[in-house]
N, C-alpha and C. Protein backbone atom coordinates (compact mmCIF):
# COMPACT_ATOMS: atom_id res chain seq x y z
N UNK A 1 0.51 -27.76 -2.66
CA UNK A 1 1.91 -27.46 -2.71
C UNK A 1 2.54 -28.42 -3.71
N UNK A 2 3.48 -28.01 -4.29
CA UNK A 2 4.15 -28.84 -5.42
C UNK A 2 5.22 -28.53 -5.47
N UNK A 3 6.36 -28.88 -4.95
CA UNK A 3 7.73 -29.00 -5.40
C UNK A 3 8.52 -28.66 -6.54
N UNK A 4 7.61 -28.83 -7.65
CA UNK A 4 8.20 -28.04 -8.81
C UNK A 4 8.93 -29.05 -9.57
N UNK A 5 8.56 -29.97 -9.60
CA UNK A 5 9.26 -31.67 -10.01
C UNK A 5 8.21 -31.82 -11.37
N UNK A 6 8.58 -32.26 -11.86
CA UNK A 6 7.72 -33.25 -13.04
C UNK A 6 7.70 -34.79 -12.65
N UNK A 7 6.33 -35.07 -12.96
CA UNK A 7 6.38 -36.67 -12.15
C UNK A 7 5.07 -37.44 -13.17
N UNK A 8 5.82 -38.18 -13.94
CA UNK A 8 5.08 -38.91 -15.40
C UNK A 8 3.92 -39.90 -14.46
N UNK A 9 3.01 -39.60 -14.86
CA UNK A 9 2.03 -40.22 -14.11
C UNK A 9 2.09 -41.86 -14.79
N UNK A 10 2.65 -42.05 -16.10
CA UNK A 10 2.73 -43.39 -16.10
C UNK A 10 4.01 -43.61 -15.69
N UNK A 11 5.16 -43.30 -15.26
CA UNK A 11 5.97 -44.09 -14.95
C UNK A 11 5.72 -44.53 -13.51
N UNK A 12 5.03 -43.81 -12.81
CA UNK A 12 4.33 -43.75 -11.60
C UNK A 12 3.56 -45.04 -11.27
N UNK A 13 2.68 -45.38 -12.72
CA UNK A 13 1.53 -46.49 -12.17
C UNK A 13 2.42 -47.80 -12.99
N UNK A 14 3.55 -47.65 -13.93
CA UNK A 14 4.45 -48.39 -13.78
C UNK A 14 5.07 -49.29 -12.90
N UNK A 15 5.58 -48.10 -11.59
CA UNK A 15 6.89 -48.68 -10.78
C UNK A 15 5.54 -49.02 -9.46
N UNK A 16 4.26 -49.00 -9.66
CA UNK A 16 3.54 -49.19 -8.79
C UNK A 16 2.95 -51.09 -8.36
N UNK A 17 2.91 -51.65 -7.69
CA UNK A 17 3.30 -52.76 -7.06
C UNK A 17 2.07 -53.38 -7.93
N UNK A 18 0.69 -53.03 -7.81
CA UNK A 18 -0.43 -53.07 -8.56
C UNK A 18 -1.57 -54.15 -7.33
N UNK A 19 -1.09 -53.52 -6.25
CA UNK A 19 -1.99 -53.96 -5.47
C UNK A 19 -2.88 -53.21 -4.90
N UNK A 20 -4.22 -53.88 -4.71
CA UNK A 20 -5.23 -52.80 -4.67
C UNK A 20 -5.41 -53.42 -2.70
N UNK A 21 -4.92 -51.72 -2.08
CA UNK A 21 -5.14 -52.38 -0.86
C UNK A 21 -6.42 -52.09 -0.35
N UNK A 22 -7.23 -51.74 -0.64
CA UNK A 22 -8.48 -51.95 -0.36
C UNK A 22 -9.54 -50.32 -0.22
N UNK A 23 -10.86 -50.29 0.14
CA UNK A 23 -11.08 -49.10 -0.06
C UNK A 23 -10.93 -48.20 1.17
N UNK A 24 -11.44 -47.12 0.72
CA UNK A 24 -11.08 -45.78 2.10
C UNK A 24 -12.46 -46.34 3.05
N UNK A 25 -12.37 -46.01 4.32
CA UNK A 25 -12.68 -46.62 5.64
C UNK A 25 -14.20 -45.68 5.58
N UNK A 26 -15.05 -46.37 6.22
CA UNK A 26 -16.63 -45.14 6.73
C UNK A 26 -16.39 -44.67 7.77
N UNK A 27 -17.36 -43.77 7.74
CA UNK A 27 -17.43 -43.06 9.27
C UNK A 27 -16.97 -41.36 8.76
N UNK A 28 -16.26 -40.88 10.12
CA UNK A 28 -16.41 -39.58 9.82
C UNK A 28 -15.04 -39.32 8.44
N UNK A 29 -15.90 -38.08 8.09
CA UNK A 29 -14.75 -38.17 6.48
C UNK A 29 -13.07 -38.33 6.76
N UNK A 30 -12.69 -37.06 8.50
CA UNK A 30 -11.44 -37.04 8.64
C UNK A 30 -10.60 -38.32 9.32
N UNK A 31 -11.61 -38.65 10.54
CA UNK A 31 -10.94 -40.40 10.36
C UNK A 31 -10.74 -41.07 9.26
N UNK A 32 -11.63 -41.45 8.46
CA UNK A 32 -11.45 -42.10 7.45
C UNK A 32 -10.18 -41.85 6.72
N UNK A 33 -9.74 -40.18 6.01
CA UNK A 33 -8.87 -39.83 5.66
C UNK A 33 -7.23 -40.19 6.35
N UNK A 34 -7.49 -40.06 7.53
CA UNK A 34 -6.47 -40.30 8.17
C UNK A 34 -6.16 -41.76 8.11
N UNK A 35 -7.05 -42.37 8.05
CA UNK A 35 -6.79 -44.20 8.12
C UNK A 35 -6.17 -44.48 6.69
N UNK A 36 -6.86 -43.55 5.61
CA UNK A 36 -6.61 -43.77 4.73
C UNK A 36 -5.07 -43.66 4.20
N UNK A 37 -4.76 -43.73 2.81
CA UNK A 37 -3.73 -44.03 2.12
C UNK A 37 -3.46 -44.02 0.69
N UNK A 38 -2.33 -42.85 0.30
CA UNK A 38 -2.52 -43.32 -1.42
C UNK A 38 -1.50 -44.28 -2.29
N UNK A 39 -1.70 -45.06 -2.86
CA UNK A 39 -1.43 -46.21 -2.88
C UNK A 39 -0.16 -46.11 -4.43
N UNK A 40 -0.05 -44.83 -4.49
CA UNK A 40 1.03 -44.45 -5.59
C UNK A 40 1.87 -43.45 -4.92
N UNK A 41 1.72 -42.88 -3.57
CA UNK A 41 2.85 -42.17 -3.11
C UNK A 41 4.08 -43.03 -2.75
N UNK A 42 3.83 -44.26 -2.59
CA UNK A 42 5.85 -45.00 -2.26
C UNK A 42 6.24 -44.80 -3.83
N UNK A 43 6.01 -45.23 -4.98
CA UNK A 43 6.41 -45.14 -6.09
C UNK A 43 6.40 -43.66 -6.82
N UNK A 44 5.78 -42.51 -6.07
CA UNK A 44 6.33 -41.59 -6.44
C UNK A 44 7.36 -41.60 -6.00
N UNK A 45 7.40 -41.28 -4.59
CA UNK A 45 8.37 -41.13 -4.22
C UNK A 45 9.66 -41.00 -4.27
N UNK A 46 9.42 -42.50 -4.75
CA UNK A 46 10.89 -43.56 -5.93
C UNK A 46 11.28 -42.55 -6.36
N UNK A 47 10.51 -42.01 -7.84
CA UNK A 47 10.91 -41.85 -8.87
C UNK A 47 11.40 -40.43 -8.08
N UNK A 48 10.63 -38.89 -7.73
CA UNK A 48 10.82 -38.38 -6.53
C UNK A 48 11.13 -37.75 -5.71
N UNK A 49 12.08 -38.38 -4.78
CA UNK A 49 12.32 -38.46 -3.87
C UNK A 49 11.69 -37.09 -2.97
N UNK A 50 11.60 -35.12 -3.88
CA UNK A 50 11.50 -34.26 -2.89
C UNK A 50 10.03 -34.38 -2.73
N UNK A 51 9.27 -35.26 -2.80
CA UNK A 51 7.76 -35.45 -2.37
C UNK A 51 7.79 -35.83 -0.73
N UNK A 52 8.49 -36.63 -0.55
CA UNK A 52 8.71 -36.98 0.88
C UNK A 52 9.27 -35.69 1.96
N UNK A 53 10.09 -34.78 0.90
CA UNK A 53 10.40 -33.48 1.73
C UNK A 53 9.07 -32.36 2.15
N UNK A 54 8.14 -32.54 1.03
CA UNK A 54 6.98 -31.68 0.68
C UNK A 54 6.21 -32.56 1.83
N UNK A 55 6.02 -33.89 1.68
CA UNK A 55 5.04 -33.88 3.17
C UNK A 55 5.79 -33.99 4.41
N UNK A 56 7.00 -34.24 4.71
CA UNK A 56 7.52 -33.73 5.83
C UNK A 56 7.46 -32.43 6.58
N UNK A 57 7.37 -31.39 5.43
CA UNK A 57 7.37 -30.14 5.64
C UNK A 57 6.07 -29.80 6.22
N UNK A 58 5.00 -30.51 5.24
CA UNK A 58 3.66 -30.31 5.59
C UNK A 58 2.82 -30.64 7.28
N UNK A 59 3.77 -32.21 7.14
CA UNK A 59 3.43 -32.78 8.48
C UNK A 59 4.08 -32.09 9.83
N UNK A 60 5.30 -31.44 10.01
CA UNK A 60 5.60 -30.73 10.86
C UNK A 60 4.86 -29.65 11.28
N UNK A 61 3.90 -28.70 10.78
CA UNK A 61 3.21 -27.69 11.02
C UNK A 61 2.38 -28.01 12.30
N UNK A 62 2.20 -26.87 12.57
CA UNK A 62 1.30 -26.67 13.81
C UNK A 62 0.39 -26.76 13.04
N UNK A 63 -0.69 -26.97 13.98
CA UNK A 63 -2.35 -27.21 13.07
C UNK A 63 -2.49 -28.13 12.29
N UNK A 64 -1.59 -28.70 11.79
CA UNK A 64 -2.14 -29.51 10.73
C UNK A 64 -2.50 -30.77 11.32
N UNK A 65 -3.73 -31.09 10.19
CA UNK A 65 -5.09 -32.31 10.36
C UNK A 65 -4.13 -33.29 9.73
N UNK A 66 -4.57 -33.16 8.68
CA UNK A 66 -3.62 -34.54 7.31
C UNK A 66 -2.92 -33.69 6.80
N UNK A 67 -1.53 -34.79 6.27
CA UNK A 67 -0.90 -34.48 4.88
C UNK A 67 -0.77 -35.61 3.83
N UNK A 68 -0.95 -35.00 2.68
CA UNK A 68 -0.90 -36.42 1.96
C UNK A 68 -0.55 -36.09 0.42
N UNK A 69 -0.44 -36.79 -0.31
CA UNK A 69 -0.37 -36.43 -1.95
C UNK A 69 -1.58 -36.53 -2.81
N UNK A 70 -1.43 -36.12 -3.38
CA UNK A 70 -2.47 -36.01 -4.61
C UNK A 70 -2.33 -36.28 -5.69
N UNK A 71 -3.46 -37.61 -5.89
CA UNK A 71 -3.08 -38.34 -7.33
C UNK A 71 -1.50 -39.53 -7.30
N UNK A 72 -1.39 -39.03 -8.61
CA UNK A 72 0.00 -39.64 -8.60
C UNK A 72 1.41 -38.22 -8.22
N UNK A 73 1.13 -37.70 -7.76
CA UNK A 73 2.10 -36.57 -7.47
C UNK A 73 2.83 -35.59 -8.68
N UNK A 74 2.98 -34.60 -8.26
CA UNK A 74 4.23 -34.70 -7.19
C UNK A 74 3.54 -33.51 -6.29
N UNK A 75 2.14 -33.20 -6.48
CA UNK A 75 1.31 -32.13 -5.37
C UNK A 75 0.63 -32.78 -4.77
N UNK A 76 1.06 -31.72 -3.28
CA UNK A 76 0.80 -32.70 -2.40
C UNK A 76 -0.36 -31.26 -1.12
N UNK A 77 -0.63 -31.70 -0.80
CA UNK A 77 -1.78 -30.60 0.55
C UNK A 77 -2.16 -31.41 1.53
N UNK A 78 -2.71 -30.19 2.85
CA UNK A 78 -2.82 -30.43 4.14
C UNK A 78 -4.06 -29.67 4.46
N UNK A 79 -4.42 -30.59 5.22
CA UNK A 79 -5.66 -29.73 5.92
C UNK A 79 -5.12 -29.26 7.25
N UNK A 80 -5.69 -28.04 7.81
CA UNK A 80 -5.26 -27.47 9.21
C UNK A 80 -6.43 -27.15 9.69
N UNK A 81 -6.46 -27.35 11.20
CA UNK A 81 -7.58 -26.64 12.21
C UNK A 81 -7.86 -25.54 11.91
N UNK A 82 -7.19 -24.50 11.52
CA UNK A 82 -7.93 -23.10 11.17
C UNK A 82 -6.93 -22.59 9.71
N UNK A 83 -7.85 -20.94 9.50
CA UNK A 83 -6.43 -20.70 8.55
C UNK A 83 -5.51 -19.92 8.89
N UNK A 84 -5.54 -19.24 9.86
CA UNK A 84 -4.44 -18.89 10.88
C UNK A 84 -3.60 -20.15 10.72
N UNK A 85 -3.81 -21.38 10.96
CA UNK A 85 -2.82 -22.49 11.17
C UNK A 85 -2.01 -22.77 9.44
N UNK A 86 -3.31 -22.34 8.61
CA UNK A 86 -2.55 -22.77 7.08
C UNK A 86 -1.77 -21.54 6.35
N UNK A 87 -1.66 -20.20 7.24
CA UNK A 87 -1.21 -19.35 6.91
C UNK A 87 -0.03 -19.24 7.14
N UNK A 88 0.60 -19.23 8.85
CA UNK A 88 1.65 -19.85 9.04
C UNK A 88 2.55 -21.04 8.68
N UNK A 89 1.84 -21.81 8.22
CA UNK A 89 2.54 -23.02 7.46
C UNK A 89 3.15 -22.66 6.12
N UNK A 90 2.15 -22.14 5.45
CA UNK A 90 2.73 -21.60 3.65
C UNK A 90 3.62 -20.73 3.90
N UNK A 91 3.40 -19.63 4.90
CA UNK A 91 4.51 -18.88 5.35
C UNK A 91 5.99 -19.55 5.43
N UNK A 92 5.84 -20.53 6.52
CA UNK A 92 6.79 -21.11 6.80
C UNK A 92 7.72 -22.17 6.08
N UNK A 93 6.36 -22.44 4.99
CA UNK A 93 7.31 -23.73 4.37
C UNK A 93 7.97 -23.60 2.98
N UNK A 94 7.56 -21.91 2.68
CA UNK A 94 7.56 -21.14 1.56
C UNK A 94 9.05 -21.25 1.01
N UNK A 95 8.88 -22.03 -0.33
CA UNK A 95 10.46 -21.28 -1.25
C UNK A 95 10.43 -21.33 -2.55
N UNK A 96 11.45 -20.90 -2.56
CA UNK A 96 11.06 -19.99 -4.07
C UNK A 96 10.67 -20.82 -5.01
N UNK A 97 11.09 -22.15 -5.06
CA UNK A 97 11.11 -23.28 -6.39
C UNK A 97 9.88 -23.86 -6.05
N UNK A 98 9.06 -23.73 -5.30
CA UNK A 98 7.82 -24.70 -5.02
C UNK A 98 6.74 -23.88 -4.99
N UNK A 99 5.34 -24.58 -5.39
CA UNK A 99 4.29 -23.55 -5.64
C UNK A 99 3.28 -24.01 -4.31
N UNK A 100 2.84 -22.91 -4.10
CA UNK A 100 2.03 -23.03 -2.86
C UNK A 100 0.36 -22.47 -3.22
N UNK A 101 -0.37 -22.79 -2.83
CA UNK A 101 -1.38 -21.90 -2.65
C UNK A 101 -2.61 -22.34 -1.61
N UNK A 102 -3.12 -21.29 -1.13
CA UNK A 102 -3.73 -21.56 0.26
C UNK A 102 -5.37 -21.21 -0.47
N UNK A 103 -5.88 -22.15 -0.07
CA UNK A 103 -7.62 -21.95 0.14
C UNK A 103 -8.28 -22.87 1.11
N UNK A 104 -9.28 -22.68 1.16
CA UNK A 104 -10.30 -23.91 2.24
C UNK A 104 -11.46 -24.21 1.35
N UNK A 105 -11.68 -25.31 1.73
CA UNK A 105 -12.95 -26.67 1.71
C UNK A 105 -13.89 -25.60 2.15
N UNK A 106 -15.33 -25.38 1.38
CA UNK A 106 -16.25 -24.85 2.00
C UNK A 106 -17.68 -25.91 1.63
């Protein structure tokens, strides 16, 4: 999902603190993910701000596993328990200015 923002990937690693907080966790991939963290979404954000709406939106869904961003933003995706669960969500979180598209991890 993407908001439909333009988001300069260097002004991004710019306004970014430049601390490396350390690496993603072992064990199972979705714990890990979940422990995990991307370490340029507060400074997207910044620059922004409807990234925080895009995973709000994301994180409210039924079904959903994670939400998180991607990269330096401003697209962002969720994993869900089924796709019944990611169907209703795109459904739901659907508008006109933002791009959506639904597939699964195989």
């Amino acid at each position: 999902m993407n908001p439909g923002v333009a988001v300069s990937t260097a002004a991004v690693f710019r306004a970014w603190d430049g601390t490396d907080r350390g690496p993603i966790g072992q064990g199972d991939l979705l714990q890990a993910a979940r422990a995990g963290r991307n370490d340029l979404e507060a400074p997207a954000r910044a620059l922004a701000p409807v990234i925080g709406d895009v995973l709000e939106a994301l994180a409210r869904q039924d079904g959903v596993l994670l939400a998180r961003m991607s990269g330096s933003g401003a697209t962002c995706f969720a994993l869900f328990e089924s796709e019944d669960a990611r169907a209703r969500a795109a459904a739901a979180i659907a508008r006109p200015d933002w791009w959506i598209l639904e597939t699964r991890l195989a």
